[in-house]
Protein backbone atom coordinates (compact mmCIF):
# COMPACT_ATOMS: atom_id res chain seq x y z
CA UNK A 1 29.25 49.47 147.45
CA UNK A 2 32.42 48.02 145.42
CA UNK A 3 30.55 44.59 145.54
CA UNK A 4 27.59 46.09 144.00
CA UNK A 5 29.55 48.16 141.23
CA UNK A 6 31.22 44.83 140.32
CA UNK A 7 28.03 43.20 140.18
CA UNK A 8 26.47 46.10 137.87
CA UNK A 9 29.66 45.54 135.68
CA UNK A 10 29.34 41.98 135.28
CA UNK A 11 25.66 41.77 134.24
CA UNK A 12 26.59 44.55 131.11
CA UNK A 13 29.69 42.41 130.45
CA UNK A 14 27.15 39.73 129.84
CA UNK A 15 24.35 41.31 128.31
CA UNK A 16 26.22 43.47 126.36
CA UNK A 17 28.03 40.84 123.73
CA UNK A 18 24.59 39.43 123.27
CA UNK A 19 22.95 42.64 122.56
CA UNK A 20 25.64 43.45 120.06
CA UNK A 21 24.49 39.92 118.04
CA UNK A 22 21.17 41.68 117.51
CA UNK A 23 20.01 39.75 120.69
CA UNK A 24 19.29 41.99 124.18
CA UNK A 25 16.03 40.14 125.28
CA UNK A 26 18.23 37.15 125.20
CA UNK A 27 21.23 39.00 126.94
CA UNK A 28 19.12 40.17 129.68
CA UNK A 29 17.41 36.87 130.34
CA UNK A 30 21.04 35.61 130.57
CA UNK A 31 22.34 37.94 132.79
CA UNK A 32 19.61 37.56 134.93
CA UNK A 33 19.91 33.25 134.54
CA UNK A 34 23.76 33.93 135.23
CA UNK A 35 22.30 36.14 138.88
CA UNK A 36 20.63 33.67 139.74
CA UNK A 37 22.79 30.74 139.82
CA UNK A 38 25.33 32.67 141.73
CA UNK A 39 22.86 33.51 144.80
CA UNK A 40 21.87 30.16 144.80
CA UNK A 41 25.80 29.41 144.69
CA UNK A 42 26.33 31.73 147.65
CA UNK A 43 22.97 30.44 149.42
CA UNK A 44 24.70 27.29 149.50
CA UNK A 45 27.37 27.96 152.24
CA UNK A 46 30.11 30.12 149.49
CA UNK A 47 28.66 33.76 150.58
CA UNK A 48 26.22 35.64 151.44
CA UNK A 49 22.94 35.67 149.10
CA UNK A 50 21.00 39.04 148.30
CA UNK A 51 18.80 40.16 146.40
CA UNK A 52 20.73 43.45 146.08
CA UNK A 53 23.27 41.77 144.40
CA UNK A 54 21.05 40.71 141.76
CA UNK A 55 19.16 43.47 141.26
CA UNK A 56 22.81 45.42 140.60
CA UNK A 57 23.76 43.05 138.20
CA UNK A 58 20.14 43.08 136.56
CA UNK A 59 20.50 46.69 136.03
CA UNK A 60 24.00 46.51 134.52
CA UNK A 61 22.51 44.07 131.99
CA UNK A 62 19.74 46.15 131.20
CA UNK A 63 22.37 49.17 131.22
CA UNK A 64 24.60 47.09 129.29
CA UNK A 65 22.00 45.85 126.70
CA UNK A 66 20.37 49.70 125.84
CA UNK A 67 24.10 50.66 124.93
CA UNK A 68 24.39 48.48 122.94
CA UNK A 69 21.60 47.62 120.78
């Protein structure tokens, strides 16, 4: 659960700079490009890929996006 809290922190600490520029489309899609890359990092043989890390850090960007713009 901590892993998913960290990852649902780290997609609004993305998002939410972005959002705050006027941009949260952009923030999101970042968030979510940012996801991405680390599954594919841990998919690689450095951890353990799932898709319910991403979705926790998708909805902290979303999260983190709404707050702020």
């Amino acid at each position: 659960m901590r892993d998913k809290a960290l990852h649902f922190i780290a997609g609004a600490a993305i998002a939410a700079p972005v959002a705050w520029l006027g941009y949260p489309v952009h923030g999101i899609l970042l968030a979510g490009f940012v996801s991405i890359a680390k599954e594919v990092w841990d998919y690689r043989g450095n951890g353990t890929p799932e898709l319910a890390d991403f979705n926790a850090t998708l909805i902290g960007a979303i999260a983190g996006a709404v707050a702020l713009a």
